[in-house]
PDB file of N, CA and C in Angstrom:
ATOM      1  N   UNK A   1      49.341  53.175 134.712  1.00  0.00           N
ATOM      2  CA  UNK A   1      50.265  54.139 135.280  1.00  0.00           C
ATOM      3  C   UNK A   1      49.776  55.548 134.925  1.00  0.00           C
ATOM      4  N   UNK A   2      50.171  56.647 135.832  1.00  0.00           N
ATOM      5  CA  UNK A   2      49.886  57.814 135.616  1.00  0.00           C
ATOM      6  C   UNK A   2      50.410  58.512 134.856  1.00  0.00           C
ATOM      7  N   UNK A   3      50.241  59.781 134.566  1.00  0.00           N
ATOM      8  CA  UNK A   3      50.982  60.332 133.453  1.00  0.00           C
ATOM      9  C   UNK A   3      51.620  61.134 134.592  1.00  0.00           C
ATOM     10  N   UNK A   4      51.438  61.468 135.803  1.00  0.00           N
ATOM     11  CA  UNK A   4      52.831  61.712 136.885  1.00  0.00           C
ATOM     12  C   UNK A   4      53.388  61.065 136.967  1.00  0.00           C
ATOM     13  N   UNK A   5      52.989  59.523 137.447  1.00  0.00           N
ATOM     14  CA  UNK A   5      54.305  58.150 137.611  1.00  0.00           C
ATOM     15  C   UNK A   5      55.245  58.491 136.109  1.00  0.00           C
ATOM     16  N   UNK A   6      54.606  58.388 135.320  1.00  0.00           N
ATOM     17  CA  UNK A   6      55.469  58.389 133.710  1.00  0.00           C
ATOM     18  C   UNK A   6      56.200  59.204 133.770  1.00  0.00           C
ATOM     19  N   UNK A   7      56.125  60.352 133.654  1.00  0.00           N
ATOM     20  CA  UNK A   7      57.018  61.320 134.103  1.00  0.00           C
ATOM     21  C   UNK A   7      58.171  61.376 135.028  1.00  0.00           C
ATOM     22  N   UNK A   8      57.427  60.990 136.092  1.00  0.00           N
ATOM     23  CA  UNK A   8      58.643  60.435 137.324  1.00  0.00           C
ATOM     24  C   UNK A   8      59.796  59.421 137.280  1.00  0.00           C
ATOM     25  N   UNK A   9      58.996  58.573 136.474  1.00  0.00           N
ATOM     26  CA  UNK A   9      59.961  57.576 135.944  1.00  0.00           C
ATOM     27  C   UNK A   9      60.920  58.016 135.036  1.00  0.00           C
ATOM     28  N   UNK A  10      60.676  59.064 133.843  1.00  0.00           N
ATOM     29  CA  UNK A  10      61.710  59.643 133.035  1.00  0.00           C
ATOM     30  C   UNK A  10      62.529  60.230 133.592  1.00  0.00           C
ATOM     31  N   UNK A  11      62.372  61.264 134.924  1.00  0.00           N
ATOM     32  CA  UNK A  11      63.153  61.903 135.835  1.00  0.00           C
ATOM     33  C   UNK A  11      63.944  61.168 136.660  1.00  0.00           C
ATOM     34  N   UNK A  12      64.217  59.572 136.670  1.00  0.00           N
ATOM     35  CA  UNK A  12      64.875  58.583 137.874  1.00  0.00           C
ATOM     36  C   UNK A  12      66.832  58.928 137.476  1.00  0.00           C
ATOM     37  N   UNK A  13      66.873  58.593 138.631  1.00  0.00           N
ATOM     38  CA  UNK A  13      68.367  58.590 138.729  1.00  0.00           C
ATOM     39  C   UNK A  13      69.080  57.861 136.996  1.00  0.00           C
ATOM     40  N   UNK A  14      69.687  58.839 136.208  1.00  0.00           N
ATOM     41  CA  UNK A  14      70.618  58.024 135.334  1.00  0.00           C
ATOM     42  C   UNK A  14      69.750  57.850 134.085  1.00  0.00           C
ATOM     43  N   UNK A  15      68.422  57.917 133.962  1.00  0.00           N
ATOM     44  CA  UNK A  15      68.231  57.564 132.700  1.00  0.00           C
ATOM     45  C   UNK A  15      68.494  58.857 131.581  1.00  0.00           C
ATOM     46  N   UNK A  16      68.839  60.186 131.860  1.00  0.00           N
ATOM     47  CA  UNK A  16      68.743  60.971 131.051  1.00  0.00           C
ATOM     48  C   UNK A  16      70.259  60.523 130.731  1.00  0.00           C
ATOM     49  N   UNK A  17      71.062  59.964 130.919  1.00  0.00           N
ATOM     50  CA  UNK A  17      72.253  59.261 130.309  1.00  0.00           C
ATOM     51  C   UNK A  17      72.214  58.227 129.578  1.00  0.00           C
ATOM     52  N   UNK A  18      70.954  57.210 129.587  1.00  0.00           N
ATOM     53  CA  UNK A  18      70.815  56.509 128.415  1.00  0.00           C
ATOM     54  C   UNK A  18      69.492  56.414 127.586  1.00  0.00           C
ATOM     55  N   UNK A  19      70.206  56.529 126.002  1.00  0.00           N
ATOM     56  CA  UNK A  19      69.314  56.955 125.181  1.00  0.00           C
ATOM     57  C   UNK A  19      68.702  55.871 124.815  1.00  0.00           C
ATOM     58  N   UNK A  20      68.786  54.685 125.177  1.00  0.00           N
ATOM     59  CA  UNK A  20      67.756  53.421 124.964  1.00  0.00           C
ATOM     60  C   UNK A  20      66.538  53.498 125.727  1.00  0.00           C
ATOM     61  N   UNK A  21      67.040  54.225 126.957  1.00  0.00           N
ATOM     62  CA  UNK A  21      65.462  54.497 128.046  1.00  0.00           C
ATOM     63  C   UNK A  21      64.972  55.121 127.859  1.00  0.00           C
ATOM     64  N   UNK A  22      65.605  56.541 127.311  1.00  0.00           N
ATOM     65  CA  UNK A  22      65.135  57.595 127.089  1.00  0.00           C
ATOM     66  C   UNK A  22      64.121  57.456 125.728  1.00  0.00           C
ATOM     67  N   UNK A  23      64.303  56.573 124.799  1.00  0.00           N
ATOM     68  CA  UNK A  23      63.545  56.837 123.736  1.00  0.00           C
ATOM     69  C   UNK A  23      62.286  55.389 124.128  1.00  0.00           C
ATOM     70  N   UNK A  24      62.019  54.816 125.164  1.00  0.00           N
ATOM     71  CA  UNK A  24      61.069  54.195 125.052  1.00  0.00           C
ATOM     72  C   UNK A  24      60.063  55.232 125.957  1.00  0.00           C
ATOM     73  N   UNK A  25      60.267  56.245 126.634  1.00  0.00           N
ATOM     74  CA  UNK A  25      59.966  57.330 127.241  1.00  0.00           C
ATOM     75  C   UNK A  25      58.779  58.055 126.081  1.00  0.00           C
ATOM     76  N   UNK A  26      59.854  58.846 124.754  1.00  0.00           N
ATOM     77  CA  UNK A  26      59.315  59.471 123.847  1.00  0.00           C
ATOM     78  C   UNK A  26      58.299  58.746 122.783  1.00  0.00           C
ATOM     79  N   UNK A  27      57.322  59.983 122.557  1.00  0.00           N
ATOM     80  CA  UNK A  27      56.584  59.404 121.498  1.00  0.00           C
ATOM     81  C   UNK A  27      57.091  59.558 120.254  1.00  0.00           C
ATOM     82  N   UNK A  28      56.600  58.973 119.116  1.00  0.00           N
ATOM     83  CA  UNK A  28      57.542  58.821 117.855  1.00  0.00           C
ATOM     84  C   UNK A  28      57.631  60.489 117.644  1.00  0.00           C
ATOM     85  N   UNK A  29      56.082  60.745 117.751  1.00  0.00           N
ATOM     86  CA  UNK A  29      56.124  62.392 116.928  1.00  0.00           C
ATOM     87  C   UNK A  29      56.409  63.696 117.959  1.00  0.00           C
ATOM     88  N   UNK A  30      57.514  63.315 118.953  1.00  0.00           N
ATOM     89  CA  UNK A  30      57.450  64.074 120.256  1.00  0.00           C
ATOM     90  C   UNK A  30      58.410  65.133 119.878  1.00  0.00           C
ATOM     91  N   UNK A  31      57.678  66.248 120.271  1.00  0.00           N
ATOM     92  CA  UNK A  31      58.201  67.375 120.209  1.00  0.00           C
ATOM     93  C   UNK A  31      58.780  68.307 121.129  1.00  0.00           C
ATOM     94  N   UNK A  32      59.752  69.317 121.765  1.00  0.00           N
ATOM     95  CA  UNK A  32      60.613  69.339 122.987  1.00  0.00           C
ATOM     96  C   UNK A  32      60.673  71.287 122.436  1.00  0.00           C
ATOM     97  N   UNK A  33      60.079  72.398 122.883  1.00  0.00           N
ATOM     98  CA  UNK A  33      60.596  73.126 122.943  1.00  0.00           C
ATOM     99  C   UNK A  33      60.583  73.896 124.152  1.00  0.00           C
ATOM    100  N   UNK A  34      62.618  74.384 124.064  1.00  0.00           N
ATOM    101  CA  UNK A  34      63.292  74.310 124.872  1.00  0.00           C
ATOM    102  C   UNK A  34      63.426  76.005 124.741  1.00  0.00           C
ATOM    103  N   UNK A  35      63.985  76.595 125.988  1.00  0.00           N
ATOM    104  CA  UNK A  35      64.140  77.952 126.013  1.00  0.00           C
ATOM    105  C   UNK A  35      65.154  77.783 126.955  1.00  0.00           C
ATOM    106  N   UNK A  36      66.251  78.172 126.973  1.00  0.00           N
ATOM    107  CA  UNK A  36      67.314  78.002 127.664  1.00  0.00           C
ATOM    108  C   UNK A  36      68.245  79.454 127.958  1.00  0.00           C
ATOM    109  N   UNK A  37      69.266  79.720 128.671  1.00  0.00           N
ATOM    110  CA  UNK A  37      69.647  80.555 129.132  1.00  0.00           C
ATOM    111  C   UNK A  37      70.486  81.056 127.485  1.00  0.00           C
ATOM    112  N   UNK A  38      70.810  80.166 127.139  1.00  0.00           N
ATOM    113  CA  UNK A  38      71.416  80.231 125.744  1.00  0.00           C
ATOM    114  C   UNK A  38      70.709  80.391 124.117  1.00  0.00           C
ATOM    115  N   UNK A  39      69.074  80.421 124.314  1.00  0.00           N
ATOM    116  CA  UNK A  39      68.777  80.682 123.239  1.00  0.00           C
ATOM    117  C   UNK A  39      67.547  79.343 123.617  1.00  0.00           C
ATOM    118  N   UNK A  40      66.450  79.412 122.181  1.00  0.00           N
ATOM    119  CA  UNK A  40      65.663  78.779 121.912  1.00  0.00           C
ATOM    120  C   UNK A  40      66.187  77.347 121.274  1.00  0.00           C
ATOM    121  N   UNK A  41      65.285  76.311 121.518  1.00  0.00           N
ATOM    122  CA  UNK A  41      65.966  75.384 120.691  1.00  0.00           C
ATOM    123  C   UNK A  41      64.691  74.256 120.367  1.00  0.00           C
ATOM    124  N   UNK A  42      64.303  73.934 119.444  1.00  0.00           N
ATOM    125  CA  UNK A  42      63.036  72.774 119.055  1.00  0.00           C
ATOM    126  C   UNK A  42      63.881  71.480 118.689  1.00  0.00           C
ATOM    127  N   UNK A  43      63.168  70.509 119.385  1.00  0.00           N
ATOM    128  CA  UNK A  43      64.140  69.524 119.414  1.00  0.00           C
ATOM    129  C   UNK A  43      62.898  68.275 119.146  1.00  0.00           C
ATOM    130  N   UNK A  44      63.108  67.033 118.362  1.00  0.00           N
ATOM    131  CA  UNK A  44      62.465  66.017 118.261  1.00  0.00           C
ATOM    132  C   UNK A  44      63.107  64.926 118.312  1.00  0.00           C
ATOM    133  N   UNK A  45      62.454  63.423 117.713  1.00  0.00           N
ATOM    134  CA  UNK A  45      62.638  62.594 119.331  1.00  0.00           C
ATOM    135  C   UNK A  45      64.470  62.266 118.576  1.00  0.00           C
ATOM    136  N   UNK A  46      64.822  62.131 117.597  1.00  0.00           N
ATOM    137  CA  UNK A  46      66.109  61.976 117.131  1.00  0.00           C
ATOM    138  C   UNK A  46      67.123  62.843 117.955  1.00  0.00           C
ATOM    139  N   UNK A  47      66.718  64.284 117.962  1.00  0.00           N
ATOM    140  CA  UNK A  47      67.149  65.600 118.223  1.00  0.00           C
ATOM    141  C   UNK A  47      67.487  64.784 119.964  1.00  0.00           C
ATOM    142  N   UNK A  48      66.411  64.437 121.076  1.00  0.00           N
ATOM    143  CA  UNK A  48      66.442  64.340 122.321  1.00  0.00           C
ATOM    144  C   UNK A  48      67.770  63.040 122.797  1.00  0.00           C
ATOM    145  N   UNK A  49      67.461  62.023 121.803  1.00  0.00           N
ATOM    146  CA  UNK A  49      68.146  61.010 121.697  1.00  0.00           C
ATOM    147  C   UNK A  49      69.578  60.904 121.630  1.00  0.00           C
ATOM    148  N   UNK A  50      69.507  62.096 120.612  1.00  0.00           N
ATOM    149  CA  UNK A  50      70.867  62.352 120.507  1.00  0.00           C
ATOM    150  C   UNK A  50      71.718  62.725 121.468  1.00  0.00           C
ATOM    151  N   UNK A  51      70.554  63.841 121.835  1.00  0.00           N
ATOM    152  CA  UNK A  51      71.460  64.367 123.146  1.00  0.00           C
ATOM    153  C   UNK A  51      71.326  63.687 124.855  1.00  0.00           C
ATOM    154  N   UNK A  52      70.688  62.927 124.476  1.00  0.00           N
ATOM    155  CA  UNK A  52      70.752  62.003 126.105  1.00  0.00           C
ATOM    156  C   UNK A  52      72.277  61.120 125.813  1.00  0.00           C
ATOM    157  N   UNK A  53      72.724  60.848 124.498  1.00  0.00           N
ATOM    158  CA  UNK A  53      73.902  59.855 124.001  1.00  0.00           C
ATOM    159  C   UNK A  53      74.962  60.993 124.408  1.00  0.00           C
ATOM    160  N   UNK A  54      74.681  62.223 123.911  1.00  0.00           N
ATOM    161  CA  UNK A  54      76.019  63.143 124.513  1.00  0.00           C
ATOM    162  C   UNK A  54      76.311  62.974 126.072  1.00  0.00           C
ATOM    163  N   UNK A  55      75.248  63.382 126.634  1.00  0.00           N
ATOM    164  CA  UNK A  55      75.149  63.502 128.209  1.00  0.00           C
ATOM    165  C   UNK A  55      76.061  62.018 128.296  1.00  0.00           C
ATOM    166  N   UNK A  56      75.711  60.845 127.825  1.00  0.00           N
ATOM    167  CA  UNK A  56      76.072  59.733 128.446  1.00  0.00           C
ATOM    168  C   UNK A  56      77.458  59.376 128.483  1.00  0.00           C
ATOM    169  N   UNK A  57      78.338  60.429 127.544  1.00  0.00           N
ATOM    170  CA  UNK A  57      79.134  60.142 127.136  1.00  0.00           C
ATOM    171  C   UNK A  57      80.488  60.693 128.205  1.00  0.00           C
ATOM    172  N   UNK A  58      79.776  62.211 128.309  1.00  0.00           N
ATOM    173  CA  UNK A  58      80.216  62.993 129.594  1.00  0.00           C
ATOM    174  C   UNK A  58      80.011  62.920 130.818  1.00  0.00           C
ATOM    175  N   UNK A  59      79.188  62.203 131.262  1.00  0.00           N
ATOM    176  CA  UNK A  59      78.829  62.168 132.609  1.00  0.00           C
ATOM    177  C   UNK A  59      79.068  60.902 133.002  1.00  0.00           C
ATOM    178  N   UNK A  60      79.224  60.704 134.319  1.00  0.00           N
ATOM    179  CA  UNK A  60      78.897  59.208 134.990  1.00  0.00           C
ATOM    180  C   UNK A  60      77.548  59.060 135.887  1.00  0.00           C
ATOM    181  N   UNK A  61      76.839  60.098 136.394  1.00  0.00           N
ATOM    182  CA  UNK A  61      75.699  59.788 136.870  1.00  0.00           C
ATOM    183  C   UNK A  61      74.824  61.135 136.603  1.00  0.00           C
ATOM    184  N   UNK A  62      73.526  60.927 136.634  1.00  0.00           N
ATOM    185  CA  UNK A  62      72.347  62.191 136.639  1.00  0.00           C
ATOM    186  C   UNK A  62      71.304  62.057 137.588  1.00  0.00           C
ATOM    187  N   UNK A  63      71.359  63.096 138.186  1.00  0.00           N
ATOM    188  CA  UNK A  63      70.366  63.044 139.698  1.00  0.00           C
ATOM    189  C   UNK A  63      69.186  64.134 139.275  1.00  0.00           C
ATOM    190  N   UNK A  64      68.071  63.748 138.488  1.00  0.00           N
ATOM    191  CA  UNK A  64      66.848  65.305 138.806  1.00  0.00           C
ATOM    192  C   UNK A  64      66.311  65.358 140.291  1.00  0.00           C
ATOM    193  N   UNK A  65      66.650  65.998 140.833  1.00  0.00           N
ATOM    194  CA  UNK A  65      66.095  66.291 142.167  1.00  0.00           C
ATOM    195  C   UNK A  65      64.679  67.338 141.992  1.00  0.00           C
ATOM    196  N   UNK A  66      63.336  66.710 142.129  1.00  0.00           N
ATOM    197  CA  UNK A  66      62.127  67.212 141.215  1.00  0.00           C
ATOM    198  C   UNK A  66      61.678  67.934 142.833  1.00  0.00           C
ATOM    199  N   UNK A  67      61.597  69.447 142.447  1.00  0.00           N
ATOM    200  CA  UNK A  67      61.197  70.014 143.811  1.00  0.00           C
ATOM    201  C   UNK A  67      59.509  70.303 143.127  1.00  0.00           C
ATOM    202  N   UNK A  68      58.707  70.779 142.477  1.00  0.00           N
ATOM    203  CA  UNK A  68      57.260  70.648 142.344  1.00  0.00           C
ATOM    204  C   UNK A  68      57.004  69.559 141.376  1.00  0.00           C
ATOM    205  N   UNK A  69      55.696  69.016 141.547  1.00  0.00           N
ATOM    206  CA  UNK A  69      55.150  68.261 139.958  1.00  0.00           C
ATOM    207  C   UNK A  69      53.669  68.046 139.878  1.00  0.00           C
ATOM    208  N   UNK A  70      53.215  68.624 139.437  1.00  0.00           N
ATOM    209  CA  UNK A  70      51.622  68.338 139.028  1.00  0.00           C
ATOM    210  C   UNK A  70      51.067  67.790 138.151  1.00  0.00           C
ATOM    211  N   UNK A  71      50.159  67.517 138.389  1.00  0.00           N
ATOM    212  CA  UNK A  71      49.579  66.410 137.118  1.00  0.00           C
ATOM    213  C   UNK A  71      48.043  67.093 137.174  1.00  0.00           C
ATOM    214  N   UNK A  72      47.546  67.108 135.443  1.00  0.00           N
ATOM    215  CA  UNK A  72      46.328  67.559 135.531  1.00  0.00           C
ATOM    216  C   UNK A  72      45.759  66.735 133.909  1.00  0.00           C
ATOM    217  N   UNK A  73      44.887  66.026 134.039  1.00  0.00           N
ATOM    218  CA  UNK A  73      44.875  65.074 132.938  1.00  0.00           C
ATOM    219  C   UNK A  73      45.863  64.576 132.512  1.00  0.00           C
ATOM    220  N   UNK A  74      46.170  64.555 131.673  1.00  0.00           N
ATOM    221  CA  UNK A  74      47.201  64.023 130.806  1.00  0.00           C
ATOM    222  C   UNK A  74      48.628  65.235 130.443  1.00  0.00           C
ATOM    223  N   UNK A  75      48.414  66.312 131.252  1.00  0.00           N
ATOM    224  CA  UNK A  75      49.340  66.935 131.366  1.00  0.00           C
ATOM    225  C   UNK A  75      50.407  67.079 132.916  1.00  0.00           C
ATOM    226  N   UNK A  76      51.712  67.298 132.491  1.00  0.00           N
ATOM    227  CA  UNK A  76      52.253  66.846 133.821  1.00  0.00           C
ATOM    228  C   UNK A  76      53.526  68.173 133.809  1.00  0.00           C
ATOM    229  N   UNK A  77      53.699  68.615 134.986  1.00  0.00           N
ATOM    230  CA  UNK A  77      54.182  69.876 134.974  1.00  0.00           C
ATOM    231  C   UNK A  77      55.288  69.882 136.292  1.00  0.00           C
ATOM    232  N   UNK A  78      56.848  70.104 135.993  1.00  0.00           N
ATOM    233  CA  UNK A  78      57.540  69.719 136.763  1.00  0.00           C
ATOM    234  C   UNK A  78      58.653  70.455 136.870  1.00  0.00           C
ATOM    235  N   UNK A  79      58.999  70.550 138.129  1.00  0.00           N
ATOM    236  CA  UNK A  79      60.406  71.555 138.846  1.00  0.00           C
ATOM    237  C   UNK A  79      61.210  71.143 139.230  1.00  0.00           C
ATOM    238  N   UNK A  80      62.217  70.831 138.492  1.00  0.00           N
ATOM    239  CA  UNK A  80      63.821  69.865 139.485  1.00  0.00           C
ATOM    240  C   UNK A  80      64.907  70.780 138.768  1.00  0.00           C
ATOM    241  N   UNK A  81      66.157  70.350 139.927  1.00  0.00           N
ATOM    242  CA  UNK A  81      67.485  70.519 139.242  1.00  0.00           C
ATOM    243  C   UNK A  81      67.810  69.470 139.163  1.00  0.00           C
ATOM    244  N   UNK A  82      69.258  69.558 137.925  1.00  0.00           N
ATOM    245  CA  UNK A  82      69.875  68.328 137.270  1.00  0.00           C
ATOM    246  C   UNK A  82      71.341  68.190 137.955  1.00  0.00           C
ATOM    247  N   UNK A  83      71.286  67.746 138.200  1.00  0.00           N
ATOM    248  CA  UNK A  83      73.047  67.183 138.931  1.00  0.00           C
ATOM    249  C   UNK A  83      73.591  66.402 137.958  1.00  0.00           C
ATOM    250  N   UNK A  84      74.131  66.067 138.070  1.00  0.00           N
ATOM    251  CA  UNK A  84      75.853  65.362 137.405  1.00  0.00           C
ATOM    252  C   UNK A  84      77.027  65.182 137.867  1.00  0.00           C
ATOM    253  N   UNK A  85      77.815  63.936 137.754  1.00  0.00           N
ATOM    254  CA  UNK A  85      78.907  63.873 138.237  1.00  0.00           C
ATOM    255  C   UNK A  85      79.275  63.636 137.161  1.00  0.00           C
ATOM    256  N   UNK A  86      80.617  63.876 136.743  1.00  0.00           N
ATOM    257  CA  UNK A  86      81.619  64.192 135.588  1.00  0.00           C
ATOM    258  C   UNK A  86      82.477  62.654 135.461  1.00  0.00           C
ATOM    259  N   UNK A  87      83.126  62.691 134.361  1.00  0.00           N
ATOM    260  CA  UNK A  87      83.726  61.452 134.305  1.00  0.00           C
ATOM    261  C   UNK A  87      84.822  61.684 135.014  1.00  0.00           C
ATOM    262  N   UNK A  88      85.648  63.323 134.839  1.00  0.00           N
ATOM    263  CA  UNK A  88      86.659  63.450 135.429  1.00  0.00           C
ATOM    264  C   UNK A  88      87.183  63.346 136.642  1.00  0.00           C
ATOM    265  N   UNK A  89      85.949  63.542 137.442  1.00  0.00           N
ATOM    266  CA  UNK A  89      85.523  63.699 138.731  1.00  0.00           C
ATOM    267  C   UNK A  89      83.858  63.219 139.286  1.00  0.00           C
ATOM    268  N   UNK A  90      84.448  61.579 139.442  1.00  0.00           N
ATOM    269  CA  UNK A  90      83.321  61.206 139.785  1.00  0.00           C
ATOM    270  C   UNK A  90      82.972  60.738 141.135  1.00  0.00           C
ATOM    271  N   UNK A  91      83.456  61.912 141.981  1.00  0.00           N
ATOM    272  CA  UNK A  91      83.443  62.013 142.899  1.00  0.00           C
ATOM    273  C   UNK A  91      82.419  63.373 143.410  1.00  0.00           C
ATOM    274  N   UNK A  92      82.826  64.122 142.722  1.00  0.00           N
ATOM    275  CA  UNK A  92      82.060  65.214 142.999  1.00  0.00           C
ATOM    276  C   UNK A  92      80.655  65.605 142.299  1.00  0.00           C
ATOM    277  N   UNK A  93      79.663  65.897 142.658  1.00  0.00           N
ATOM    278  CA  UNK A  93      78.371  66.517 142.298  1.00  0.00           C
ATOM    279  C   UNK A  93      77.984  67.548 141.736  1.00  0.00           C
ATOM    280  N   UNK A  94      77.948  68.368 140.707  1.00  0.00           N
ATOM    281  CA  UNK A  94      77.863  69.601 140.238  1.00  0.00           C
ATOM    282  C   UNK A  94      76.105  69.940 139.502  1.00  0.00           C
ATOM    283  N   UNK A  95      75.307  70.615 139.784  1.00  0.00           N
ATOM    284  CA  UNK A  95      74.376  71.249 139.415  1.00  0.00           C
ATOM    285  C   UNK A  95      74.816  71.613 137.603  1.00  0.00           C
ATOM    286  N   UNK A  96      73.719  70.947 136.588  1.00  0.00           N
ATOM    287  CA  UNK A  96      73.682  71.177 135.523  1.00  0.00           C
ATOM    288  C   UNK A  96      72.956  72.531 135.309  1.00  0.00           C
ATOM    289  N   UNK A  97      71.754  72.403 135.565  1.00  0.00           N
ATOM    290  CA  UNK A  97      71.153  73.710 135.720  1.00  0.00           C
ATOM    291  C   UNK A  97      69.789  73.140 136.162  1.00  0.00           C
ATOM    292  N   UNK A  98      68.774  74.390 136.212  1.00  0.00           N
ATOM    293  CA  UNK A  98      67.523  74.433 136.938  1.00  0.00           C
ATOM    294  C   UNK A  98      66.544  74.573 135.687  1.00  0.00           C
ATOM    295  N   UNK A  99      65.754  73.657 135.888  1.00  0.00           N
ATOM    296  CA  UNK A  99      64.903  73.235 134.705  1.00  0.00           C
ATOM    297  C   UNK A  99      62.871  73.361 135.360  1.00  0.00           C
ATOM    298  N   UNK A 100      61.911  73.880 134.401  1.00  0.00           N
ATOM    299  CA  UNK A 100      60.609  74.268 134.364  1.00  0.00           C
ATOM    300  C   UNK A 100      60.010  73.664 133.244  1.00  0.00           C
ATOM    301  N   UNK A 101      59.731  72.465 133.144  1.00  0.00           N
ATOM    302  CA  UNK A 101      59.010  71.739 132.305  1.00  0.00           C
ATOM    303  C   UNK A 101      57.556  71.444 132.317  1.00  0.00           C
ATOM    304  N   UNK A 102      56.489  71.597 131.038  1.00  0.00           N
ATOM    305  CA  UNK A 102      55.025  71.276 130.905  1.00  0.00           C
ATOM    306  C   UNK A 102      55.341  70.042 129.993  1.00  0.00           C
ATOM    307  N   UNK A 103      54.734  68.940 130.245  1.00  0.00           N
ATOM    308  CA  UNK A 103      55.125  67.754 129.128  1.00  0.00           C
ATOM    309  C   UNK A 103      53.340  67.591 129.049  1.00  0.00           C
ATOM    310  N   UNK A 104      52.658  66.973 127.313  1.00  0.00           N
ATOM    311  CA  UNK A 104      51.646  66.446 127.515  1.00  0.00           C
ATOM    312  C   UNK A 104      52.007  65.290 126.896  1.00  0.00           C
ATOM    313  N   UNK A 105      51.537  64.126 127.958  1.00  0.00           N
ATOM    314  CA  UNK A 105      51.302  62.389 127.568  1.00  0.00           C
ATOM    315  C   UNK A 105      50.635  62.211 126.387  1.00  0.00           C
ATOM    316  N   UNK A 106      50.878  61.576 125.271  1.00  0.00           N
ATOM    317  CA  UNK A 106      49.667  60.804 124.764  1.00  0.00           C
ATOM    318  C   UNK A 106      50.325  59.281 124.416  1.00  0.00           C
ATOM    319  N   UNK A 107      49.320  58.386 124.359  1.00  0.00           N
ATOM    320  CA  UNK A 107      49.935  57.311 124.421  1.00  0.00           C
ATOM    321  C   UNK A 107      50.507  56.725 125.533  1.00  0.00           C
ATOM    322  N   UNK A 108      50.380  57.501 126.786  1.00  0.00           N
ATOM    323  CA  UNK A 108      51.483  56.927 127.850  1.00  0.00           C
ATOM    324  C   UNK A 108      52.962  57.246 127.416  1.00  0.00           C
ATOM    325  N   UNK A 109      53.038  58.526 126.560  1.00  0.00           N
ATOM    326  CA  UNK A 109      54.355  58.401 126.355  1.00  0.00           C
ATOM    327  C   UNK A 109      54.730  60.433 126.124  1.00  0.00           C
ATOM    328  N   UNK A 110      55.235  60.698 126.624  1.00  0.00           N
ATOM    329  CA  UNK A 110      56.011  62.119 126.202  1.00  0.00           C
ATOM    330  C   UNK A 110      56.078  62.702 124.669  1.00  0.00           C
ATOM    331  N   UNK A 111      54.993  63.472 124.319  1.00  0.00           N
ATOM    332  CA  UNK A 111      54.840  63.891 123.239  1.00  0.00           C
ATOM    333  C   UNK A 111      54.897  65.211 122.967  1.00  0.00           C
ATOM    334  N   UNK A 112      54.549  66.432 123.771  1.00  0.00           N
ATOM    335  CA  UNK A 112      54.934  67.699 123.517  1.00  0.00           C
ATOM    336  C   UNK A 112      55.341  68.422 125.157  1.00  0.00           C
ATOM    337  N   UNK A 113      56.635  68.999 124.675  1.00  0.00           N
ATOM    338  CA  UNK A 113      57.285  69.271 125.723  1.00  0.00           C
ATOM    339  C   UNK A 113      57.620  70.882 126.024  1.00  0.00           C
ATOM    340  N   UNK A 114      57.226  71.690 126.980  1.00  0.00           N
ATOM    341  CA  UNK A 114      57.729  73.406 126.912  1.00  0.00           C
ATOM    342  C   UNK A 114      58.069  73.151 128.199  1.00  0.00           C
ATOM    343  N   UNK A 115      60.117  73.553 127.636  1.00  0.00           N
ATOM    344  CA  UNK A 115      60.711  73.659 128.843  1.00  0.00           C
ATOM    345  C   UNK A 115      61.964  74.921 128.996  1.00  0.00           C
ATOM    346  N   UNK A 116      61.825  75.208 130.274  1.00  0.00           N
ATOM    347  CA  UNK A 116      62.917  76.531 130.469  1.00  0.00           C
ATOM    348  C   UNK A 116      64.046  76.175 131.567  1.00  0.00           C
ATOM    349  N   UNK A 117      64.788  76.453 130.960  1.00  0.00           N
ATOM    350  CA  UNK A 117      66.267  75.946 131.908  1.00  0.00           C
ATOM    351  C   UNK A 117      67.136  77.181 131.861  1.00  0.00           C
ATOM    352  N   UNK A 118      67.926  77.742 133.184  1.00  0.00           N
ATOM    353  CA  UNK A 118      68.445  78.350 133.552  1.00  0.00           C
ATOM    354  C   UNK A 118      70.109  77.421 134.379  1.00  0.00           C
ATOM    355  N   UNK A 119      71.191  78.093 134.200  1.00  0.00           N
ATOM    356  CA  UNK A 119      72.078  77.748 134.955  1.00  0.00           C
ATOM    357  C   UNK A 119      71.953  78.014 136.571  1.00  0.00           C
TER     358      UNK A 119
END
């Protein structure tokens, strides 16, 4: 598999809601820094885990809708927004925010991550 397919596959409908998928995704020593509309944040694979268990907790579904993605060796570079439907309303669709991610593979697995997210 590619280190685009890999990627793509982390981006599928719903898995950023569960943290069992999500951590066969990450590498043990995977590292995630994040720049967000709210501040900086370095996150590792406990740190990611954790928070895919929050998401899961609040949400009922997650849609990345990936508008660019490139792949160049073992690096994979990608443009989606995050959707969500709410537990409260799981009917309706709401935009999490707009996300700019560089991930590099090793192992076949997500090990260093620079990403920027905007609402």
């Amino acid at each position: 598999m590619s280190a685009k397919e890999i990627v793509q596959d982390f981006y599928k409908s719903d898995i950023l809601l569960d943290s069992e998928a999500v951590s066969k995704f990450l590498h043990d020593d995977v590292v995630l820094e994040w720049h967000s509309s709210k501040g900086f944040i370095k996150m590792k694979h406990k740190d990611i885990v954790d928070l895919t268990s929050q998401l899961g907790k609040a949400y009922v579904r997650s849609k990345a809708r990936i508008s660019h993605i490139f792949e160049e060796g073992n690096t994979v570079s990608v443009r989606y927004s995050h959707y969500v439907k709410t537990i409260e309303n799981p009917r309706e669709e709401m935009l999490l925010a707009h996300f700019m991610v560089i991930w590099e593979l090793k192992n076949n697995k997500l090990y260093r991550g620079y990403q920027m997210s905007q609402l």
